[in-house]
N, C-alpha and C. Protein backbone atom coordinates (compact mmCIF):
# COMPACT_ATOMS: atom_id res chain seq x y z
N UNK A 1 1.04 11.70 3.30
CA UNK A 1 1.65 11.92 2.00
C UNK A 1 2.76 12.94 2.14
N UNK A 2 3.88 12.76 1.72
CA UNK A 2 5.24 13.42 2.19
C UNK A 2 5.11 14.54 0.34
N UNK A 3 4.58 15.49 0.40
CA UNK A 3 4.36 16.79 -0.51
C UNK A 3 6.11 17.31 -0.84
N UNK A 4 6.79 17.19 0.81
CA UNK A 4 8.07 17.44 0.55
C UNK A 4 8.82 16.96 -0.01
N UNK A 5 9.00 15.87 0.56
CA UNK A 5 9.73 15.11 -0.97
C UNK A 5 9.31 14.99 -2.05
N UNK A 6 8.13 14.66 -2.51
CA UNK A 6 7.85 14.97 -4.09
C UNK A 6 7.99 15.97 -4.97
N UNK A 7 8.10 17.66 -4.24
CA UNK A 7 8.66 18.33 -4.14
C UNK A 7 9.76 18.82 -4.63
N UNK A 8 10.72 18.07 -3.67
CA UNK A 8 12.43 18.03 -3.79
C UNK A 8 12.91 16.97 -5.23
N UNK A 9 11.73 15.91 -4.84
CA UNK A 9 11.97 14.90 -6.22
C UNK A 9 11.66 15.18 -7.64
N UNK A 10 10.85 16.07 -7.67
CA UNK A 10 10.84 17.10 -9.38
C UNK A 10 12.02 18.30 -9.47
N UNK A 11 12.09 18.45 -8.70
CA UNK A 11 13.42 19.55 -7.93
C UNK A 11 14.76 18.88 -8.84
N UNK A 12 15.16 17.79 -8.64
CA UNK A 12 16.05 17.18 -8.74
C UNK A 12 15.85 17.33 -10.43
N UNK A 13 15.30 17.41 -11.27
CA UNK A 13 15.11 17.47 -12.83
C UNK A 13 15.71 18.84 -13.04
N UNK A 14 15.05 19.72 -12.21
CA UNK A 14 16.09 20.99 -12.60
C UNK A 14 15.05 22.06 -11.78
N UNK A 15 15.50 23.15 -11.95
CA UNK A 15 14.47 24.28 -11.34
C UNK A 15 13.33 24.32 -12.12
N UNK A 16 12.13 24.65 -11.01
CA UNK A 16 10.50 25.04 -11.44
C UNK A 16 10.16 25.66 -10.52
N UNK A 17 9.00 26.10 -11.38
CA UNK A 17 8.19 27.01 -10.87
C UNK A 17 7.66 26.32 -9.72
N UNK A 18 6.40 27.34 -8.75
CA UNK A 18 5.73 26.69 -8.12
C UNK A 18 4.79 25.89 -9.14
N UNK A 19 3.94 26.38 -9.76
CA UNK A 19 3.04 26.16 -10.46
C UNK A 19 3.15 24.92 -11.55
N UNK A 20 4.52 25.02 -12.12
CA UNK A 20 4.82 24.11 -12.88
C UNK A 20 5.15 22.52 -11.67
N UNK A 21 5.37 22.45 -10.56
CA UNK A 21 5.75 21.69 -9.45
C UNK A 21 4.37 21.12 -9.35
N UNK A 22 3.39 21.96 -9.10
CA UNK A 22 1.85 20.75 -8.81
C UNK A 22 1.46 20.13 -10.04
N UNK A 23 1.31 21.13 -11.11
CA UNK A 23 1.11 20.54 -12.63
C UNK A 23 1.81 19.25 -12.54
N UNK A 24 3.32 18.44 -12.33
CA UNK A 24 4.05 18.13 -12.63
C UNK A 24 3.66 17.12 -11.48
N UNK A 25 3.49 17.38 -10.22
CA UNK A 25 3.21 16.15 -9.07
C UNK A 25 1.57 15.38 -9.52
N UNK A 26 0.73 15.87 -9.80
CA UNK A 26 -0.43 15.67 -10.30
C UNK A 26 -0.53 14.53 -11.54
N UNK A 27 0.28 15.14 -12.13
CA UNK A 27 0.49 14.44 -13.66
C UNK A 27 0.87 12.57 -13.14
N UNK A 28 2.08 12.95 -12.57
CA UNK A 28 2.88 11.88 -12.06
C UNK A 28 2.16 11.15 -11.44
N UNK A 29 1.11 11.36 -10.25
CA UNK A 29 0.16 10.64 -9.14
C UNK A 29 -1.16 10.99 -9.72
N UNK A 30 -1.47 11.48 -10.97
CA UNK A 30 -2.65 11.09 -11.82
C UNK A 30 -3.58 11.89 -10.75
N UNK A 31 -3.09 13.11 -10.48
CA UNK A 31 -4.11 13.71 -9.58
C UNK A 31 -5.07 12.84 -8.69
N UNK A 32 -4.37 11.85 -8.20
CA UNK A 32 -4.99 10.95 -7.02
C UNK A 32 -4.58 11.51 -5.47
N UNK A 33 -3.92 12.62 -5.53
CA UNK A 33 -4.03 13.79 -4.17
C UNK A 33 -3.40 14.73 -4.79
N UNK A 34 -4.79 15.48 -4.93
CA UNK A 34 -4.30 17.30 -5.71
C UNK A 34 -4.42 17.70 -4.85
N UNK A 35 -2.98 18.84 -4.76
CA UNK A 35 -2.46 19.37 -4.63
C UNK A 35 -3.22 21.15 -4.79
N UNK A 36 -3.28 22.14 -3.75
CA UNK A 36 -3.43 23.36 -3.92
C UNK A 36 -2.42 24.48 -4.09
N UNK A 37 -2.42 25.46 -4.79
CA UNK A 37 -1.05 26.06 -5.14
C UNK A 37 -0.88 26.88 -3.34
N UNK A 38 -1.76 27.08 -2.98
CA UNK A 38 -1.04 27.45 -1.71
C UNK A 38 -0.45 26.66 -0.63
N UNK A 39 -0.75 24.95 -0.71
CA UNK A 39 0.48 24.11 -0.24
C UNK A 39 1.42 23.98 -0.48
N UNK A 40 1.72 24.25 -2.09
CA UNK A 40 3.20 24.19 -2.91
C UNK A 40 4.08 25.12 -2.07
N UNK A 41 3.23 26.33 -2.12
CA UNK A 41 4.17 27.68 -1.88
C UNK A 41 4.52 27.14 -0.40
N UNK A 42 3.69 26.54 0.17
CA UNK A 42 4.10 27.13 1.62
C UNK A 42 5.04 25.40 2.04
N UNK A 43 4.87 24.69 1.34
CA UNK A 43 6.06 23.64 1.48
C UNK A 43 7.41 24.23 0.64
N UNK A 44 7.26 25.23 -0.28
CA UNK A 44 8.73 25.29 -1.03
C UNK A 44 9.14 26.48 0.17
N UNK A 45 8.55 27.36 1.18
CA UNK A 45 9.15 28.01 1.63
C UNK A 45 9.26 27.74 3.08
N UNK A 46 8.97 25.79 3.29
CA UNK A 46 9.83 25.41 4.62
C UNK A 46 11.15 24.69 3.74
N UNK A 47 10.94 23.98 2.76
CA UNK A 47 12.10 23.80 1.80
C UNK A 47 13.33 24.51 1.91
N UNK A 48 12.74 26.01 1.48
CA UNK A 48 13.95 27.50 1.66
C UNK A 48 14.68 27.38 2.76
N UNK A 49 13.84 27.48 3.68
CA UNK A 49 13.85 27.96 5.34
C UNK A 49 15.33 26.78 5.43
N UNK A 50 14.78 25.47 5.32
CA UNK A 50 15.69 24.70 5.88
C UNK A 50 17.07 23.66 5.02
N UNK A 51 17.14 25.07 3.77
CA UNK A 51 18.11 25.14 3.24
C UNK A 51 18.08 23.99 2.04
N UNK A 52 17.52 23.34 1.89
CA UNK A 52 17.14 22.27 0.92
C UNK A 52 16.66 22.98 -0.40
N UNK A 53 16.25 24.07 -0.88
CA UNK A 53 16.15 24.63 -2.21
C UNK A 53 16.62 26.10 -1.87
N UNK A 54 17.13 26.45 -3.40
CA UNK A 54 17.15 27.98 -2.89
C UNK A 54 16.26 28.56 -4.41
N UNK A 55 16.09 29.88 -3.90
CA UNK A 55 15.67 30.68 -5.32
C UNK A 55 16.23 30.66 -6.19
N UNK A 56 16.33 30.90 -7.31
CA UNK A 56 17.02 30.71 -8.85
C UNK A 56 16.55 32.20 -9.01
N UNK A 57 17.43 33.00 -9.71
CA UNK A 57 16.52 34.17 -10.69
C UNK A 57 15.67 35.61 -10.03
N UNK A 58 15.38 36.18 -10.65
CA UNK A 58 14.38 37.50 -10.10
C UNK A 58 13.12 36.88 -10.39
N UNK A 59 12.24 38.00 -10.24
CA UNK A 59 10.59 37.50 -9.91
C UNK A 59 9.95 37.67 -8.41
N UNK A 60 8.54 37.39 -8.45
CA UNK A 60 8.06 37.60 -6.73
C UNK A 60 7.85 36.13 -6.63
N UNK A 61 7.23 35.87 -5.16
CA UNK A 61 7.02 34.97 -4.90
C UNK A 61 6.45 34.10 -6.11
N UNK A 62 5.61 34.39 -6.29
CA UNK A 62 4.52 33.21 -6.97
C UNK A 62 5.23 33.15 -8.69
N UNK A 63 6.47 33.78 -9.26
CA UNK A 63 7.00 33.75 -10.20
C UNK A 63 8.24 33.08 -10.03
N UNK A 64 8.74 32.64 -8.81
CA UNK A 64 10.02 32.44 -8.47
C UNK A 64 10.76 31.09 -9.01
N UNK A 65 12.04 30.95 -9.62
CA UNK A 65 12.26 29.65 -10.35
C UNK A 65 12.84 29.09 -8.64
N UNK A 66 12.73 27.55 -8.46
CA UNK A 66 13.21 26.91 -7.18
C UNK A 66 14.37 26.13 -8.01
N UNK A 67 15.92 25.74 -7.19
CA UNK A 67 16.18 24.68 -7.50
C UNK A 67 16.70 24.08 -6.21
N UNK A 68 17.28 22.52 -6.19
CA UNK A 68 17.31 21.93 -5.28
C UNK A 68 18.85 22.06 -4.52
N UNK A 69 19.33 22.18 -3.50
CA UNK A 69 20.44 22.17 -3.36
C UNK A 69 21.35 21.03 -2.61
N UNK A 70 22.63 21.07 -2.56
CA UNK A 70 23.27 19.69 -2.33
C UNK A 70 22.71 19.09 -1.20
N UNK A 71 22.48 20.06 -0.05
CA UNK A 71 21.62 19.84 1.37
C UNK A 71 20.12 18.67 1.06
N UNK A 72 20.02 19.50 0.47
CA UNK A 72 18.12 18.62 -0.81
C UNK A 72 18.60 17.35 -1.16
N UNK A 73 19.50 17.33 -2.07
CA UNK A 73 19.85 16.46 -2.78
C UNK A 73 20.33 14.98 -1.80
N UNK A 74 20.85 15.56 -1.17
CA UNK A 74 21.25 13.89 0.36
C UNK A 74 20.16 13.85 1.12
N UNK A 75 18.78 14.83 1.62
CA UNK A 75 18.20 14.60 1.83
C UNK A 75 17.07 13.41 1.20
N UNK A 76 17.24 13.71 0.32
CA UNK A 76 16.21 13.17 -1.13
C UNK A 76 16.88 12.18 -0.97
N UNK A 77 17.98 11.38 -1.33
CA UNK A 77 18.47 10.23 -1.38
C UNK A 77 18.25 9.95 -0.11
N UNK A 78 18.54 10.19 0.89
CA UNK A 78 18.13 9.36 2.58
C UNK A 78 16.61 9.00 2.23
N UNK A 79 15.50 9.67 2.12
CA UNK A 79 14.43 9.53 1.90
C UNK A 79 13.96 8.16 1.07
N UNK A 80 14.98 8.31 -0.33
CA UNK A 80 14.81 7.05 -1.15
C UNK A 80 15.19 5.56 -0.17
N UNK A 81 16.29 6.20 0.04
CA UNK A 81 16.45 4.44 0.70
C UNK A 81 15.87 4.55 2.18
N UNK A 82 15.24 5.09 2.52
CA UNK A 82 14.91 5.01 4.42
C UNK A 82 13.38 4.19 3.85
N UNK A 83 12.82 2.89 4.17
CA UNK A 83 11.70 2.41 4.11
C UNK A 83 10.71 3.31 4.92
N UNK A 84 9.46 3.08 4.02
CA UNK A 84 8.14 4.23 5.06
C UNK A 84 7.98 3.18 5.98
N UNK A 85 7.77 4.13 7.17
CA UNK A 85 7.57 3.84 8.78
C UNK A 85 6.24 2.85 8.88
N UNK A 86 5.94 1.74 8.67
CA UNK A 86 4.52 1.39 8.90
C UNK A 86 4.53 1.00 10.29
N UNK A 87 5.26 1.40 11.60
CA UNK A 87 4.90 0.80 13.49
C UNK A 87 4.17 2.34 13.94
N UNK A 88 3.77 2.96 13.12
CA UNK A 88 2.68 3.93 13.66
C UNK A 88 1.84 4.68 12.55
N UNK A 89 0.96 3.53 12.25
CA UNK A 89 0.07 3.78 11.06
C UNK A 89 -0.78 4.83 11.21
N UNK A 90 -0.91 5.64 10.28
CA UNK A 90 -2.10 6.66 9.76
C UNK A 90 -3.73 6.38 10.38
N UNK A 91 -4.12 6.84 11.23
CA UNK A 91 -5.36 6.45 11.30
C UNK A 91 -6.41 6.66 9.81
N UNK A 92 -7.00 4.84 10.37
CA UNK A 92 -8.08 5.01 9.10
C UNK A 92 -9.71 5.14 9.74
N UNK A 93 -10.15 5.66 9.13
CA UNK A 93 -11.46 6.25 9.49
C UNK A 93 -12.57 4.70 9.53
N UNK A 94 -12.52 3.91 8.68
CA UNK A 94 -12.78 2.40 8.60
C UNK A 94 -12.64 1.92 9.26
N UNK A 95 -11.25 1.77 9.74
CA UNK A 95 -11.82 0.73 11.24
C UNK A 95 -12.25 1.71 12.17
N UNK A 96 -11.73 2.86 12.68
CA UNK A 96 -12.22 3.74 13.60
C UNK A 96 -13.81 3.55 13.51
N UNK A 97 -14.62 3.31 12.00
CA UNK A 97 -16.16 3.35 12.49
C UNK A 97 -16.44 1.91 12.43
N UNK A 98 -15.97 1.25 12.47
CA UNK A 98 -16.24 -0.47 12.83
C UNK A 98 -16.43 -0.71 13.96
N UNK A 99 -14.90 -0.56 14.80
CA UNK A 99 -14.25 -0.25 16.06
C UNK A 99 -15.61 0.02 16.98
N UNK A 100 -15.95 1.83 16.59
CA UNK A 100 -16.81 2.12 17.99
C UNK A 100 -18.33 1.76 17.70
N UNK A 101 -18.82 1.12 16.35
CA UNK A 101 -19.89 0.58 15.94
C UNK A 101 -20.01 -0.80 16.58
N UNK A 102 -19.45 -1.68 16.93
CA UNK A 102 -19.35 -2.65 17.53
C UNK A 102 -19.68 -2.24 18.82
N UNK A 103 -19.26 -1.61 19.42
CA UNK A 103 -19.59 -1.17 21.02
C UNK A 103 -20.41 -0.17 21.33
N UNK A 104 -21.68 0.41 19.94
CA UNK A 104 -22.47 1.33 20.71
C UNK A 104 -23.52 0.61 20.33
N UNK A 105 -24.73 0.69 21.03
CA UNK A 105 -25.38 -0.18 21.04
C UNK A 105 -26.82 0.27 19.99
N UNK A 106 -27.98 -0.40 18.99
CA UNK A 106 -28.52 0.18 18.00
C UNK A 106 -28.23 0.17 16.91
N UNK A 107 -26.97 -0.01 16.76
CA UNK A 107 -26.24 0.12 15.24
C UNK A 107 -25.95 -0.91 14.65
N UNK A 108 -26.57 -1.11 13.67
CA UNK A 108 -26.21 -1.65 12.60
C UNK A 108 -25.17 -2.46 11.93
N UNK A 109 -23.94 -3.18 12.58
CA UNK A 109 -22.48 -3.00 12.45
C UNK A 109 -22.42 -3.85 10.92
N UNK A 110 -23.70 -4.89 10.06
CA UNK A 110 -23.30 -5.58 9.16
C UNK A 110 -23.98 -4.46 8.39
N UNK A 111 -24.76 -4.07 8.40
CA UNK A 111 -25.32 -2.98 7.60
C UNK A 111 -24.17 -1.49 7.28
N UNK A 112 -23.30 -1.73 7.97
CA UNK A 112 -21.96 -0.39 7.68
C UNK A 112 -21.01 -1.22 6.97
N UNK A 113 -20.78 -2.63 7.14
CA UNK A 113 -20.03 -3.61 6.58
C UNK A 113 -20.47 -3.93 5.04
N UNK A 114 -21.77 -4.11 4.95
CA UNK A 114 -22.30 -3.84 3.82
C UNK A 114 -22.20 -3.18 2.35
N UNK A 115 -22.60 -1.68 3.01
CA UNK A 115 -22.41 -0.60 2.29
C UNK A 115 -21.05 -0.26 1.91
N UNK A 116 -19.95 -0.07 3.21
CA UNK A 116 -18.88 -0.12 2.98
C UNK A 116 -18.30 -0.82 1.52
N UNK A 117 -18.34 -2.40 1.55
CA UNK A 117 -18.21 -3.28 0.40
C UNK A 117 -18.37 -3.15 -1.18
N UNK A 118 -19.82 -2.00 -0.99
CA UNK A 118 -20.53 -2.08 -2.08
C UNK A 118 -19.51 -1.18 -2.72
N UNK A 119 -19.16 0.31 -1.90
CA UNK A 119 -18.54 1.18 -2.36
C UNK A 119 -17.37 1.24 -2.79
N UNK A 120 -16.27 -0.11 -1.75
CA UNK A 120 -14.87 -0.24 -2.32
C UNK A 120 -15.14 -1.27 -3.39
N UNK A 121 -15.67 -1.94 -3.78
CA UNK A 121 -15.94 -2.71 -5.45
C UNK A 121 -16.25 -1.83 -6.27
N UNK A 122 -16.94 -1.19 -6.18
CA UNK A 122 -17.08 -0.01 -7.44
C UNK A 122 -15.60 1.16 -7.72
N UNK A 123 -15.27 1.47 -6.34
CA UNK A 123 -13.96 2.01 -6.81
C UNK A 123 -12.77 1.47 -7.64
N UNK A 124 -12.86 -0.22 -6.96
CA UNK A 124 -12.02 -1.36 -7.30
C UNK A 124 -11.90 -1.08 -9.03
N UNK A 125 -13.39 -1.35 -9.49
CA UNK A 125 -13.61 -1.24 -10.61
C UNK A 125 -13.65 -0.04 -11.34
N UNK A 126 -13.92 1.17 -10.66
CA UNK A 126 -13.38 2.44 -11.37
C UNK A 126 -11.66 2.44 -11.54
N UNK A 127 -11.32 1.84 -10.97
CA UNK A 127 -9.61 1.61 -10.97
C UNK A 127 -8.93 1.24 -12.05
N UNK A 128 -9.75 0.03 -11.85
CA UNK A 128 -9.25 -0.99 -13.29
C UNK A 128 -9.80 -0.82 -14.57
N UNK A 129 -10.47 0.19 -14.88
CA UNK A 129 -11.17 0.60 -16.03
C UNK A 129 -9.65 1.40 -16.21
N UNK A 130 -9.80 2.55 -15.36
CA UNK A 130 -8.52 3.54 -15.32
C UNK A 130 -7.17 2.72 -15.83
N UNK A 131 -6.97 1.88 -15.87
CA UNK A 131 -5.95 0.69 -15.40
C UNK A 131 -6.23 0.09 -17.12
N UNK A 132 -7.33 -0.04 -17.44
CA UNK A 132 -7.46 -0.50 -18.51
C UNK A 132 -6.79 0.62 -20.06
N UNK A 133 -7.43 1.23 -19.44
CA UNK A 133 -7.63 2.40 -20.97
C UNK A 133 -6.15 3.21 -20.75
N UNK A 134 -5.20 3.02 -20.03
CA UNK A 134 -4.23 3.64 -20.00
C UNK A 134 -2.92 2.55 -20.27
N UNK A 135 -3.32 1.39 -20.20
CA UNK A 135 -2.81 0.25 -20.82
C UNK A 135 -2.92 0.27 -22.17
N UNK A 136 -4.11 0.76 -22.76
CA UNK A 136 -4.49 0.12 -24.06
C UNK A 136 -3.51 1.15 -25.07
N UNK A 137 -2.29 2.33 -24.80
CA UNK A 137 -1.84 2.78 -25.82
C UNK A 137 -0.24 2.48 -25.68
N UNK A 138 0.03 1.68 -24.28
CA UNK A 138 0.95 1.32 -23.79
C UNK A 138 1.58 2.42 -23.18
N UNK A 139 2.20 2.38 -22.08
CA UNK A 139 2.63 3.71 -21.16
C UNK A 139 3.85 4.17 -22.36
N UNK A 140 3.32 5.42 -22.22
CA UNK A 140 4.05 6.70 -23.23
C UNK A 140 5.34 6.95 -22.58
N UNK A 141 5.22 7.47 -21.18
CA UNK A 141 6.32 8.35 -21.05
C UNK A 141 6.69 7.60 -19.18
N UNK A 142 7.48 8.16 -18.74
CA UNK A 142 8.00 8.00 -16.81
C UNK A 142 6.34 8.38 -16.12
N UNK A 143 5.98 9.84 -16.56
CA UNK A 143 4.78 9.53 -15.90
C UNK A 143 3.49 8.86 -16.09
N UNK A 144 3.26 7.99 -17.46
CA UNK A 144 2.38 7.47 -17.38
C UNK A 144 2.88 6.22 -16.31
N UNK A 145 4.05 5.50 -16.07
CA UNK A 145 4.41 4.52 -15.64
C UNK A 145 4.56 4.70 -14.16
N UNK A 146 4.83 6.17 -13.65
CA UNK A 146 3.86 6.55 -12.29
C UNK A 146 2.78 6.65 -12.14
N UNK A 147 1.44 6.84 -12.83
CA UNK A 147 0.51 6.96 -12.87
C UNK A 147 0.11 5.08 -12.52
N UNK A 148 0.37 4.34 -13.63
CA UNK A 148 0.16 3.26 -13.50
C UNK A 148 0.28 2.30 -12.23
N UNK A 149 1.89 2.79 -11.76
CA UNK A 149 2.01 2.38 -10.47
C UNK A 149 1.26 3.17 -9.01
N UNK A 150 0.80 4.13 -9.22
CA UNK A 150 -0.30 4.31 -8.02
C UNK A 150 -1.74 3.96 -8.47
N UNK A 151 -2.12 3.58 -9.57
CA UNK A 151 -3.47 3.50 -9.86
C UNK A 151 -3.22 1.57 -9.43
N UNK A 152 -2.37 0.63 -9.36
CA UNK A 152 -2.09 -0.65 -9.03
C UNK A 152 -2.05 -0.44 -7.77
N UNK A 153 -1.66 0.18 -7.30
CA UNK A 153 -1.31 0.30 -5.38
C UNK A 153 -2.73 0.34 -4.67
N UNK A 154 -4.01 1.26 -5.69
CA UNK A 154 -4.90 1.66 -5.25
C UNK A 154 -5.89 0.40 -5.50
N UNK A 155 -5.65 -0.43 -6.41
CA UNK A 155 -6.71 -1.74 -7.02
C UNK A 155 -6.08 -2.85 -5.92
N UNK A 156 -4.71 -3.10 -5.69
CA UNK A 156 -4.68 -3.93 -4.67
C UNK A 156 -5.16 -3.44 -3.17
N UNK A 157 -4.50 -2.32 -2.53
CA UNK A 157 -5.38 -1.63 -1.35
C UNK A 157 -6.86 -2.15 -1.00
N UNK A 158 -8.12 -1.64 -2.46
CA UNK A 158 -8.87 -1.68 -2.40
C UNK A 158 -9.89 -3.07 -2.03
N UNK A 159 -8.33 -4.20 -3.01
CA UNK A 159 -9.02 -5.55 -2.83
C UNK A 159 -8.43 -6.16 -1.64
N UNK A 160 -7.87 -5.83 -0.86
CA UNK A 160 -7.51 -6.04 0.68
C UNK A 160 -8.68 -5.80 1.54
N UNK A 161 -8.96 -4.38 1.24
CA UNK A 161 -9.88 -3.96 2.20
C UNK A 161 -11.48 -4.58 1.86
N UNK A 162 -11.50 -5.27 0.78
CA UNK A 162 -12.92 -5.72 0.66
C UNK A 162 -12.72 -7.12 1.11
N UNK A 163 -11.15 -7.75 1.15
CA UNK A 163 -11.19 -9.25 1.93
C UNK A 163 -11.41 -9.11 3.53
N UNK A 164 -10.86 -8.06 3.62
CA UNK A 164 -10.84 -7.55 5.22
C UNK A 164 -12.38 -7.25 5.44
N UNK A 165 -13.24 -6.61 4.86
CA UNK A 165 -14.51 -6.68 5.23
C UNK A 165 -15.18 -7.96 5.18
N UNK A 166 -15.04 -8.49 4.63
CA UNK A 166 -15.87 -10.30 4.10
C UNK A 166 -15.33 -10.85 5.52
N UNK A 167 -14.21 -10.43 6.02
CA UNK A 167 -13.45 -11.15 7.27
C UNK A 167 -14.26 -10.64 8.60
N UNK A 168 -14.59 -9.65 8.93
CA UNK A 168 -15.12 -8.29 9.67
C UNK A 168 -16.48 -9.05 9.81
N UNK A 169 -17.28 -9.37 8.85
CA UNK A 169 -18.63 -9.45 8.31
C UNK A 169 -18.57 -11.33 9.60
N UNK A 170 -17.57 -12.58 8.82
CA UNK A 170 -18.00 -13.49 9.12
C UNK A 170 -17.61 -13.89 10.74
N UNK A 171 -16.39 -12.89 10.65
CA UNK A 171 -16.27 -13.15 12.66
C UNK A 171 -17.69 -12.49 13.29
N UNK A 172 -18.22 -11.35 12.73
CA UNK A 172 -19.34 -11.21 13.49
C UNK A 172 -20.44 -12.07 13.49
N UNK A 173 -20.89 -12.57 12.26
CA UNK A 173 -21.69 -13.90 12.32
C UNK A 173 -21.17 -15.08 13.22
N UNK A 174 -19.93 -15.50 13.18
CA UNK A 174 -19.52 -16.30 14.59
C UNK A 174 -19.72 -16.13 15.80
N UNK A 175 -19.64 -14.84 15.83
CA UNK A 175 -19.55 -13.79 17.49
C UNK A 175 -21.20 -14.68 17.97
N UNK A 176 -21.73 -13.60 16.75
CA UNK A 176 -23.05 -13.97 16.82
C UNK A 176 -24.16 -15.35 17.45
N UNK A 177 -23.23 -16.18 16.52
CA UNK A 177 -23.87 -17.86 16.60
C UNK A 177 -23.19 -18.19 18.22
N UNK A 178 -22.60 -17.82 18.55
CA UNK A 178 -21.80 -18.79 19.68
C UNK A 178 -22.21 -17.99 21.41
N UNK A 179 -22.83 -16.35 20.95
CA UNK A 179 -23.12 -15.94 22.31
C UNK A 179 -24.55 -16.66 22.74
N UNK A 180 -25.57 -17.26 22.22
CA UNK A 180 -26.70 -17.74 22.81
C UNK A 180 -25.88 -18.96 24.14
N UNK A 181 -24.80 -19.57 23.68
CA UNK A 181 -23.95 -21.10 24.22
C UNK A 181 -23.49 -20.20 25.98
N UNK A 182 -23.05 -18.79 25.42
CA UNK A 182 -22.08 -18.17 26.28
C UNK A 182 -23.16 -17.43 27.50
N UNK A 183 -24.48 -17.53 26.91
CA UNK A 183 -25.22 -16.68 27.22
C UNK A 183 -25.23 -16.60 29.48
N UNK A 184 -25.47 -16.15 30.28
CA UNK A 184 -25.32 -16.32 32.14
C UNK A 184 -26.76 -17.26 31.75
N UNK A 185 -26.97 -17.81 32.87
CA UNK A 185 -28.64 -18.78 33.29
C UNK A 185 -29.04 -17.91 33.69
N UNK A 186 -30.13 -17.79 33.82
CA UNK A 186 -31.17 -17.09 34.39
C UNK A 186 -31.37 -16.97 35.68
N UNK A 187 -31.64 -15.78 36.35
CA UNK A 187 -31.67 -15.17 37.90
C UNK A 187 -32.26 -16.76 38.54
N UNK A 188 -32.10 -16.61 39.67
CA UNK A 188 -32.85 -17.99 40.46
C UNK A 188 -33.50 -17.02 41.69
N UNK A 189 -34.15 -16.21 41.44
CA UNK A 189 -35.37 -15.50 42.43
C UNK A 189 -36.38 -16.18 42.05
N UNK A 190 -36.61 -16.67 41.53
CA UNK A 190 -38.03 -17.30 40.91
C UNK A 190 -38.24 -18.47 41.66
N UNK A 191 -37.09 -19.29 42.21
CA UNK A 191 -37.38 -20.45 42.71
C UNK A 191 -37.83 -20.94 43.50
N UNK A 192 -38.93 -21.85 43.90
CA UNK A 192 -39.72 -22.09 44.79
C UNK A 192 -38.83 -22.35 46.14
N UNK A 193 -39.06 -22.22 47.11
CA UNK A 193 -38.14 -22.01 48.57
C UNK A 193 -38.40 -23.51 49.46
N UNK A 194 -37.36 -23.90 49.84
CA UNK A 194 -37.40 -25.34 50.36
C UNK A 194 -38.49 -25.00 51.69
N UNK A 195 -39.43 -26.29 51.46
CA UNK A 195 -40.52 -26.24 52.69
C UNK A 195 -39.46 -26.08 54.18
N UNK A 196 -40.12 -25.51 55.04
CA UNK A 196 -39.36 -25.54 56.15
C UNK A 196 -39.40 -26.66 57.16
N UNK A 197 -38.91 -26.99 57.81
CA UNK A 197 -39.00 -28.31 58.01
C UNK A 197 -39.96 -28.99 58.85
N UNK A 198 -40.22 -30.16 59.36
CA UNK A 198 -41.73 -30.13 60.06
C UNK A 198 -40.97 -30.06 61.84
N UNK A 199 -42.17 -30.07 62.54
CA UNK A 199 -42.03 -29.65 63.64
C UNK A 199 -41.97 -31.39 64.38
N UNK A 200 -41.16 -31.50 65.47
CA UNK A 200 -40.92 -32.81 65.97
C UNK A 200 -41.92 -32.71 67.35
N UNK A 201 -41.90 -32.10 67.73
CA UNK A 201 -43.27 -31.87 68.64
C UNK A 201 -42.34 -32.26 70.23
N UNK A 202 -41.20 -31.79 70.04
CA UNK A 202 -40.08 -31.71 71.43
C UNK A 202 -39.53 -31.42 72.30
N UNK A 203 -39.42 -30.40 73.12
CA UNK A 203 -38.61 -29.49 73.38
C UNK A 203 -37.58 -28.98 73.36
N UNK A 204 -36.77 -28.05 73.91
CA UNK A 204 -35.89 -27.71 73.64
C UNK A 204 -34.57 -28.88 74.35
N UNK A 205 -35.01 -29.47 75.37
CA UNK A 205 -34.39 -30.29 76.26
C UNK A 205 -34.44 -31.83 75.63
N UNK A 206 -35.43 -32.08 74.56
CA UNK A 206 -36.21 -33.24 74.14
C UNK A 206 -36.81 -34.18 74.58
N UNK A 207 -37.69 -33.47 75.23
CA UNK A 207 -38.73 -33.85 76.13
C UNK A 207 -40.11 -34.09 75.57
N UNK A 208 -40.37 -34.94 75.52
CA UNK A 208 -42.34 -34.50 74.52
C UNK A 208 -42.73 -33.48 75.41
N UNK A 209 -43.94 -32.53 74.65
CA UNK A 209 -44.62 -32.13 75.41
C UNK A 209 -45.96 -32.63 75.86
């Protein structure tokens, strides 16, 4: 989650506070990643550092008005149009415990597939309730219509990842059905040992004796 630019992107409305900056990112992303006032501070003062806001006004730190500066401002626009990077994805903790659940041995892997399921449908549906009742007065203002658009990002996400489990779930039932076919034969120590052969009653020269 890029804090900095969202940041720089309330920035751009005019100078704020720190305080008024999380109030204001929260609102917008429906507090779906709050924000602590000691991340604000310490992202508005790599912001400073690298010339992208400056101070506005007197006051101490934690009173200080920010605004954005022209440096900010082309930054912020590169940002808008540069597409997010998806050729080196975020590790997700989901497949990471699929992943090494499959290869340790004891575990459970449809029983984590399971539970998993149960939990992203209920969020699914805590979503769309959310989704519902914020529909029902029609979006008020810009941030209800941000709000709306990450609470949709989060109901489709969610219903990906529960097709992706149903998917997870039936390749392993395949895996399953098809290793008895794949299975090695069985050791051949067991097998009775060819009689040895009979004796011709000859010599070595082939001579009777």
């Amino acid at each position: 989650m890029s804090i900095r630019h969202g940041l720089l992107a309330l920035l751009e409305s005019g100078p704020r506070y720190g305080s008024q900056l999380r109030t204001e990112f929260e609102s917008r992303t429906g507090s779906t990643w709050p924000l602590n006032i000691g991340q604000v501070y310490t992202t508005l003062g790599r912001l400073e550092r690298d010339g992208l806001i400056v101070p506005e006004g007197g006051g101490d730190a934690k009173q200080q008005l920010y605004a954005i500066t022209e440096a900010g401002r082309r930054h912020l626009d590169e940002w808008f149009a540069r597409p997010v990077d998806r050729s080196q994805p975020a590790r997700d903790e989901l497949a990471i415990k699929l992943a090494m659940a499959v290869g340790t041995p004891g575990v459970d892997v449809r029983a984590i597939i399971q539970g998993q399921r149960r939990h992203t449908v209920k969020a699914m549906q805590d979503y769309t309730r959310l989704k519902a009742r914020a529909l029902a007065g029609g979006p008020a203002s810009r941030d209800d219509i941000a709000w709306l658009l990450v609470l949709e990002q989060l109901i489709f996400q969610a219903e990906a990842e529960s097709r992706w489990l149903d998917h997870c779930e039936t390749r392993l039932l395949r895996l399953a059905a098809e290793a008895p076919r794949h299975a090695p034969p069985p050791p051949a120590g067991n097998a009775p040992e060819d009689p040895a052969p009979a004796e011709t009653g000859r010599t070595r020269g082939g001579a009777a004796s």
